[in-house]
Protein backbone atom coordinates (compact mmCIF):
# COMPACT_ATOMS: atom_id res chain seq x y z
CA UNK A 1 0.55 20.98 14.42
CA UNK A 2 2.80 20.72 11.33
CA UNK A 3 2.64 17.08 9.70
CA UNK A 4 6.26 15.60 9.63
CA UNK A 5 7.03 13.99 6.55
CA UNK A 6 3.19 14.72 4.76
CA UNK A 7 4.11 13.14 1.00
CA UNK A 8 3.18 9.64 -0.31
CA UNK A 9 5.23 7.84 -2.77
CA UNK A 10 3.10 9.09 -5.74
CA UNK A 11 4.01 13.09 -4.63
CA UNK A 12 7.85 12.39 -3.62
CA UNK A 13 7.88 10.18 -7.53
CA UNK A 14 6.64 13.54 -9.07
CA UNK A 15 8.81 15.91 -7.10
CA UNK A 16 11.38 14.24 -7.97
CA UNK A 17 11.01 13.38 -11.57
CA UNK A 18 10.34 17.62 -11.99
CA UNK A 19 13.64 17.86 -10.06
CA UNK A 20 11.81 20.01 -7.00
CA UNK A 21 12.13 17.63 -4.05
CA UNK A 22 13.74 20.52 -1.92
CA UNK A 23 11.44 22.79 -2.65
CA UNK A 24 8.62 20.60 -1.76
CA UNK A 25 9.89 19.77 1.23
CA UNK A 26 10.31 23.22 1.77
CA UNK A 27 6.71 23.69 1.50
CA UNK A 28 5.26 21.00 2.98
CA UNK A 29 5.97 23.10 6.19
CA UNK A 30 2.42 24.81 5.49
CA UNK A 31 0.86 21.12 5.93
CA UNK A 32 -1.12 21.18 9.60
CA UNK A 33 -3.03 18.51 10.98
CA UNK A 34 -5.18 21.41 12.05
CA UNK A 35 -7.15 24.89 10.36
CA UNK A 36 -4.67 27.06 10.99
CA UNK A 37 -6.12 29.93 13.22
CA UNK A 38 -6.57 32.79 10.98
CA UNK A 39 -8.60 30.24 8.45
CA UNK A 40 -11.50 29.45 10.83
CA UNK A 41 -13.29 33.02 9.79
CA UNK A 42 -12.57 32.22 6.13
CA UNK A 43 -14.76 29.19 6.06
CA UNK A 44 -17.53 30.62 7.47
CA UNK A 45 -17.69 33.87 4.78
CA UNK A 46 -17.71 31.13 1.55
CA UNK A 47 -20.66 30.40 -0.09
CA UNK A 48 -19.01 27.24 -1.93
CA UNK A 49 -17.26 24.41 -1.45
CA UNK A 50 -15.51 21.81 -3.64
CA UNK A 51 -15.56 18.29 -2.62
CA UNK A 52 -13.54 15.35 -3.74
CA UNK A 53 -15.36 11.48 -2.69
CA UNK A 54 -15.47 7.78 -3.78
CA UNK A 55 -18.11 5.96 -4.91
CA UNK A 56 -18.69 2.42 -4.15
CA UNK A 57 -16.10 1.07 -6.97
CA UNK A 58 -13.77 3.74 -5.84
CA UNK A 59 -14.53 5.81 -8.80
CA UNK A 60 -13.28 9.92 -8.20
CA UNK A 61 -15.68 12.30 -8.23
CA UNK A 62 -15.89 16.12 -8.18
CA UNK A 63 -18.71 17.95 -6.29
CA UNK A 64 -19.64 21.79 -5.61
CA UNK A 65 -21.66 22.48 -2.70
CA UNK A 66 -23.01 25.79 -2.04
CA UNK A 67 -24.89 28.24 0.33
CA UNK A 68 -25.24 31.76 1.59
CA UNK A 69 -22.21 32.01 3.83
CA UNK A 70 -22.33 30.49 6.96
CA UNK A 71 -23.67 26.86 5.94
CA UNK A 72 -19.98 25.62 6.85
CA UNK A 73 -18.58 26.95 9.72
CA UNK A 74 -15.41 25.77 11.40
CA UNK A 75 -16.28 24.77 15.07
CA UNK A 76 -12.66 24.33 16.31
CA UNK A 77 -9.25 23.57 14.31
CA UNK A 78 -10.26 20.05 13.92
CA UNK A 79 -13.99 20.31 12.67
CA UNK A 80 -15.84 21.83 9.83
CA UNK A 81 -19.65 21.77 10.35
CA UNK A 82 -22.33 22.17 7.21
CA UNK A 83 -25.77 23.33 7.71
CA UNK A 84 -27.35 21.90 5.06
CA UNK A 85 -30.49 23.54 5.54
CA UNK A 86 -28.97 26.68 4.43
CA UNK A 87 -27.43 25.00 1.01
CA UNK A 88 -29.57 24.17 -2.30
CA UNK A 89 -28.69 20.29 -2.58
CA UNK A 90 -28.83 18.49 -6.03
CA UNK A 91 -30.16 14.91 -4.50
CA UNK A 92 -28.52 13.53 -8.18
CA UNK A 93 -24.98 14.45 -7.32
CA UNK A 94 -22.69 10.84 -6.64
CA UNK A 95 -21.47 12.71 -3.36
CA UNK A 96 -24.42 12.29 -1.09
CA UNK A 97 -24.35 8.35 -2.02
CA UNK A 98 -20.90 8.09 -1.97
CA UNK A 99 -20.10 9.65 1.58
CA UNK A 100 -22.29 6.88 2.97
CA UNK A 101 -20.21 4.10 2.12
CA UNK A 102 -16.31 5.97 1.86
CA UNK A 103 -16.01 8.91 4.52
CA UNK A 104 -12.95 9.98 2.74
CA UNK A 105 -13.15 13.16 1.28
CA UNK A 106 -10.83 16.39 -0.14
CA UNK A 107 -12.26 19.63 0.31
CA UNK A 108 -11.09 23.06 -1.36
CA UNK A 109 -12.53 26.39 -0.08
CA UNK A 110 -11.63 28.66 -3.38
CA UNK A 111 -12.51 32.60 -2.72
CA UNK A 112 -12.57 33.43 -6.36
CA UNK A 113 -12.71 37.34 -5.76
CA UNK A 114 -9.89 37.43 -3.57
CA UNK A 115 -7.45 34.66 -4.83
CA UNK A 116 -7.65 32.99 -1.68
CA UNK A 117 -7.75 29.21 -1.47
CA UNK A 118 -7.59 26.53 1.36
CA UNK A 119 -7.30 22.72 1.11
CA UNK A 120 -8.69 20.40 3.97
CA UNK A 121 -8.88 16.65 3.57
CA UNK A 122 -10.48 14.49 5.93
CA UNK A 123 -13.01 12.13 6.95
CA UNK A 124 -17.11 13.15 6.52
CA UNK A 125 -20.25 12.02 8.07
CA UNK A 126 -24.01 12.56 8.84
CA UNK A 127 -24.34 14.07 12.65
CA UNK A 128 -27.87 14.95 12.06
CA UNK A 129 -30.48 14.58 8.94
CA UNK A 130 -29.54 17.91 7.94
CA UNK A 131 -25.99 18.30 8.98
CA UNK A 132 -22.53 17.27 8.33
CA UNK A 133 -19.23 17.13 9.92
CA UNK A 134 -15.75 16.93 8.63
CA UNK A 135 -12.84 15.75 10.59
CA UNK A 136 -9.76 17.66 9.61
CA UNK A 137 -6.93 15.10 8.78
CA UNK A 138 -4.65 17.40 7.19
CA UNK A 139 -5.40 21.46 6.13
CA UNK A 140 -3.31 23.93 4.18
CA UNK A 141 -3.61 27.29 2.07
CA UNK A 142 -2.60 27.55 -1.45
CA UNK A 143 -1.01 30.37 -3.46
CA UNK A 144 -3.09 32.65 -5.65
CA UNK A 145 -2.18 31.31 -9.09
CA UNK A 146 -3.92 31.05 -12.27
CA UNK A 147 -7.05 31.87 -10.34
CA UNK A 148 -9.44 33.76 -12.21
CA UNK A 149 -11.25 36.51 -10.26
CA UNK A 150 -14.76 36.46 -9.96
CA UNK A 151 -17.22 37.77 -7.66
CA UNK A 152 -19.64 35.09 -6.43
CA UNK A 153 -22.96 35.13 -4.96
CA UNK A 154 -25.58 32.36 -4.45
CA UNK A 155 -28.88 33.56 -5.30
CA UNK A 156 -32.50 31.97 -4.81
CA UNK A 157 -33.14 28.55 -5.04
CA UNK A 158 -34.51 26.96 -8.45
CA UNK A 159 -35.85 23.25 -9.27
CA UNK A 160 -33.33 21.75 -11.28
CA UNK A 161 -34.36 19.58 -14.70
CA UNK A 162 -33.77 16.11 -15.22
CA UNK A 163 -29.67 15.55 -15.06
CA UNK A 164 -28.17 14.22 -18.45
CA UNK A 165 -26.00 11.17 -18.49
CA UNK A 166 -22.86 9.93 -21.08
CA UNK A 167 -19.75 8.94 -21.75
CA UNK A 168 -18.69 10.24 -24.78
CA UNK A 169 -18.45 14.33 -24.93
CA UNK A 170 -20.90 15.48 -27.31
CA UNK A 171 -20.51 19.29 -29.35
CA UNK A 172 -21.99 20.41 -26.30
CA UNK A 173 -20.27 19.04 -23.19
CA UNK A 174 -16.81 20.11 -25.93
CA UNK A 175 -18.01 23.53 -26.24
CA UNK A 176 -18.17 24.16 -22.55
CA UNK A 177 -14.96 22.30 -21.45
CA UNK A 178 -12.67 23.98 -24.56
CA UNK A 179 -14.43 27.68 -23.41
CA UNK A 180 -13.44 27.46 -19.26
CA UNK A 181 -11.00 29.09 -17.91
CA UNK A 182 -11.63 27.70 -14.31
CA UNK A 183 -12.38 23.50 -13.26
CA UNK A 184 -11.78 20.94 -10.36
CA UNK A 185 -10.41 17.99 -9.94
CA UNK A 186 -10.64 15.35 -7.47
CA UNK A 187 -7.70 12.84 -6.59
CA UNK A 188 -7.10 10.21 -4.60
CA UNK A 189 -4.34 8.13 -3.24
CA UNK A 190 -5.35 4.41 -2.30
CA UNK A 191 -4.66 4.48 1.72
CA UNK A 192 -3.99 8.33 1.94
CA UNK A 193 -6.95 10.10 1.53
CA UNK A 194 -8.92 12.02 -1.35
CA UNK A 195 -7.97 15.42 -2.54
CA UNK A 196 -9.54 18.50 -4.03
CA UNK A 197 -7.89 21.26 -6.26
CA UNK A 198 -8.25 23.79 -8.18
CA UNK A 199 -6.84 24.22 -12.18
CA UNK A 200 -7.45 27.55 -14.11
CA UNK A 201 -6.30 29.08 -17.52
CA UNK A 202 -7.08 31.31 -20.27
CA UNK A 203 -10.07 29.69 -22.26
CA UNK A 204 -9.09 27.34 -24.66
CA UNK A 205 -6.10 26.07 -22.28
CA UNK A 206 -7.86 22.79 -22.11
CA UNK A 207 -7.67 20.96 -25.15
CA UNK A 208 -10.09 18.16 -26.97
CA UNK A 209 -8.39 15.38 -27.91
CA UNK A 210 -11.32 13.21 -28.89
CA UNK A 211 -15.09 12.49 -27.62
CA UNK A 212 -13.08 10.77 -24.70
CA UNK A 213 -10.15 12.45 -23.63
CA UNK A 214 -8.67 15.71 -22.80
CA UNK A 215 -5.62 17.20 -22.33
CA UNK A 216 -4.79 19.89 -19.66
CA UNK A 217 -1.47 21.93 -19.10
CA UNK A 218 0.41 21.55 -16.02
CA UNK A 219 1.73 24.68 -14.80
CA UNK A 220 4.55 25.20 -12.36
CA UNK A 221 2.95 25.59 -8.81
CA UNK A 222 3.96 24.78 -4.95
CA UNK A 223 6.08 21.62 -6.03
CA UNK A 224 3.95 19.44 -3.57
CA UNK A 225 1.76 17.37 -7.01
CA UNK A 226 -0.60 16.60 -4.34
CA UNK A 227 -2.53 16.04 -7.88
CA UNK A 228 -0.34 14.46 -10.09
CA UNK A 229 1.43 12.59 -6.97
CA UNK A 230 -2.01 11.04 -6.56
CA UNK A 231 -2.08 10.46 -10.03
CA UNK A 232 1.11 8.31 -10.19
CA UNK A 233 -0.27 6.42 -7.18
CA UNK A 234 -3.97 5.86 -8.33
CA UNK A 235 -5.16 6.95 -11.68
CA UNK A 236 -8.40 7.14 -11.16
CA UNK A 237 -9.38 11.51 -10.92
CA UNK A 238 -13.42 13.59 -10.56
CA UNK A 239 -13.31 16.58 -12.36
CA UNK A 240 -16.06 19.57 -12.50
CA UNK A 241 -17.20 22.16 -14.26
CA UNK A 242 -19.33 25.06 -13.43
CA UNK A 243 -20.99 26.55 -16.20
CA UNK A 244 -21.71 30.44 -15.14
CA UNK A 245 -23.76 31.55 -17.61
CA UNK A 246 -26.50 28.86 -17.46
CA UNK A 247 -26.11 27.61 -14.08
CA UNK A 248 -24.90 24.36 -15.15
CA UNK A 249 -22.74 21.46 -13.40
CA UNK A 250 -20.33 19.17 -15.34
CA UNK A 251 -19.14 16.39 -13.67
CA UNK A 252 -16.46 13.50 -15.30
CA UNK A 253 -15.44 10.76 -13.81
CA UNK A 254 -12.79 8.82 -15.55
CA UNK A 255 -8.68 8.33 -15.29
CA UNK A 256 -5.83 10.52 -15.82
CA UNK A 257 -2.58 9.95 -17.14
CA UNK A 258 0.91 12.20 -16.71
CA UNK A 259 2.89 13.19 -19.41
CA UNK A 260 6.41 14.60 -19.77
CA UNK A 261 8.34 16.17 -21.90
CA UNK A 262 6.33 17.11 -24.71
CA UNK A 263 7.23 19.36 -27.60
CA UNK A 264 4.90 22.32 -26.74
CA UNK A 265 5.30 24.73 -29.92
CA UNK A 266 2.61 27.26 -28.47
CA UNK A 267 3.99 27.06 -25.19
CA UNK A 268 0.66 25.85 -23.20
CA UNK A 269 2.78 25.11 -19.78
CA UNK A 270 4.38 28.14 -19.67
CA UNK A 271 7.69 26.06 -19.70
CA UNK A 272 6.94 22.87 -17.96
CA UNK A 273 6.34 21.00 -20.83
CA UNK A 274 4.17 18.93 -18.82
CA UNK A 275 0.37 17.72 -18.83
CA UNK A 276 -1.79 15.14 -18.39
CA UNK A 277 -4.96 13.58 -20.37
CA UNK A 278 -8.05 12.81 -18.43
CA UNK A 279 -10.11 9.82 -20.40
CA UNK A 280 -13.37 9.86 -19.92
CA UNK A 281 -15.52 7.04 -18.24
CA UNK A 282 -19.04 8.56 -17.55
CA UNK A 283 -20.23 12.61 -16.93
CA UNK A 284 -23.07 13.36 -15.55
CA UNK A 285 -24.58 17.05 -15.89
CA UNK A 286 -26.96 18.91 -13.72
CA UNK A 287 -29.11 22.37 -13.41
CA UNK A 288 -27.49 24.09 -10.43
CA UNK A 289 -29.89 23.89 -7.82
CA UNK A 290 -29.39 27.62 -7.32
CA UNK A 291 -28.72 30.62 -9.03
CA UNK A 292 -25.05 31.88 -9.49
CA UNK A 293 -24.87 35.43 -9.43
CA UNK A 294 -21.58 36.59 -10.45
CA UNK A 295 -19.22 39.05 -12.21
CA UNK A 296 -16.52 38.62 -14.26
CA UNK A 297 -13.55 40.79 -12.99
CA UNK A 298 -9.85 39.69 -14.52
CA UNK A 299 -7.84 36.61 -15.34
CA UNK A 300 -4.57 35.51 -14.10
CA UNK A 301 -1.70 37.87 -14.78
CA UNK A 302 0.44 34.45 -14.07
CA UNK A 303 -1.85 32.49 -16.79
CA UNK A 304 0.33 31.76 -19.54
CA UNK A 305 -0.12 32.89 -22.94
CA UNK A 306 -0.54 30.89 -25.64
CA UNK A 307 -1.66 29.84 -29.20
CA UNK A 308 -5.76 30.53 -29.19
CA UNK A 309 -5.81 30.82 -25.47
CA UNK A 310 -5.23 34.69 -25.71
CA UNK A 311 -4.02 36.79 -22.70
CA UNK A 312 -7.28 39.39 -21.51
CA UNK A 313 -7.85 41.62 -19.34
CA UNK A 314 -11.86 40.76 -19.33
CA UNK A 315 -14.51 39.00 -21.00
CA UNK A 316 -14.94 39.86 -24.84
């Protein structure tokens, strides 16, 4: 059933500071309180997930959970099951800890091969040692944009190394946050729930600022800011980065902060002349416990094009 009157202060701030509150509103009329029926196959067919959760001082973080399709599986419009004995599970990764104390949690099911994308945000919990269950609050699909196309397998299992810990970005951490062209991020509004989206780009569309913050471009999307609405409501954010070629996971937690109306001489927004910096508190960075087998197919024909972050139509 369609959710009457689905924004929180922070989104309806944002709308209407980018001048798009009728067009939000206009869209909001995707928001269910349900999976909508022709998403229930969907979930079952991806072999990832993105998950948004708290920790114990309400910190944001960013998870990726994955398996061979089937480990989630939508039981009815109202409940999302994992099998977690079909997923590889990184015991270091906040979320496990963190869904024990705040049930909370955004999910985004992102089919990068097919552009496809679907937001559910609920409440999580333990039915069994080895199983989980998500209680749909509120469940949506996205549009296709500045999603990079990939296609994405989970291979064999592999024993991760010992995770690395920090704060400040080192060359390393910069060299694989300035090179994406795909991330997460985790929001969350204080009494509304926690949400998980996707951000994408031509590499180099995320800039360094320093060995604590970094910029990203905001791009003109739906006109909901489920994001940046959060943003203006609670600034705390999870972001994550998965590192294809070396089967790497970056998480950051830290806070983000909107701003407007910047001069934007290489055009980085494609018009918008909006962003936001992300400052850094702590990242933590893991071996996948799994292998990602994937290929590189085409970016975004609606990424914009920009200074060093070059328009291609594959991988050099």
């Amino acid at each position: 059933m369609r959710i009457e009157n689905p924004y929180h202060e922070g989104e309806l701030l944002v709308q209407q500071r980018a001048g798009v509150l009728e067009e939000g509103r206009r869209n909001s009329q995707v928001i269910s309180n349900s999976i909508i029926q022709g998403a229930l196959q969907f979930i079952s067919q991806q072999p990832l997930a993105v998950l948004g959760s708290l920790d114990k001082e309400l910190n944001v973080w960013a998870s990726v959970l994955a398996g061979q399709p089937g480990f989630m599986t939508a039981v009815d419009e109202q409940t999302v099951e994992f099998d977690m004995t079909r997923s590889a599970k990184n015991p270091e990764d906040p979320f496990w800890a963190n869904i024990e104390n705040q049930p909370k949690v955004g999910m985004l099911l992102i089919e990068l091969g097919s552009r496809r994308r679907l937001r559910i945000n609920g409440s999580i919990k333990r039915s069994a040692s080895e199983r989980l269950s998500l209680n749909v609050e509120a469940a949506y699909p996205n549009c296709p944009k500045y999603i990079q196309r990939r296609h994405l397998t989970i291979g064999g299992s592999k024993v991760p190394g010992k995770p690395l810990r920090g704060s400040a970005l080192d060359d390393d951490r910069q060299r694989l946050i300035s090179s994406a062209d795909t991330f997460f991020v985790a929001s969350a509004h204080p009494t509304q729930g926690v949400d998980a989206s996707h951000r994408g780009g031509n590499p180099g569309f995320i800039r360094i600022r320093d060995d604590r913050r970094i910029r990203i471009p905001d791009y003109v999307g739906n006109s909901m800011f489920n994001t940046l609405g959060n943003f203006a409501s609670n600034p705390r954010a999870g972001l994550v980065f998965l590192d294809f070629d070396n089967d790497r996971m970056l998480q950051l937690t830290g806070r983000a902060e909107i701003l407007w109306d910047l001069d934007e001489p290489r055009q980085e927004t494609g018009g918008t002349q909006r962003f936001w910096d992300f400052e850094i508190d702590r990242w933590l960075e893991a071996d996948l416990p799994y292998r990602l087998e994937w290929e590189f197919l085409d970016y975004s024909p609606q990424n914009p094009s920009s200074g060093d972050a070059a328009s291609r139509s594959g991988p050099e």
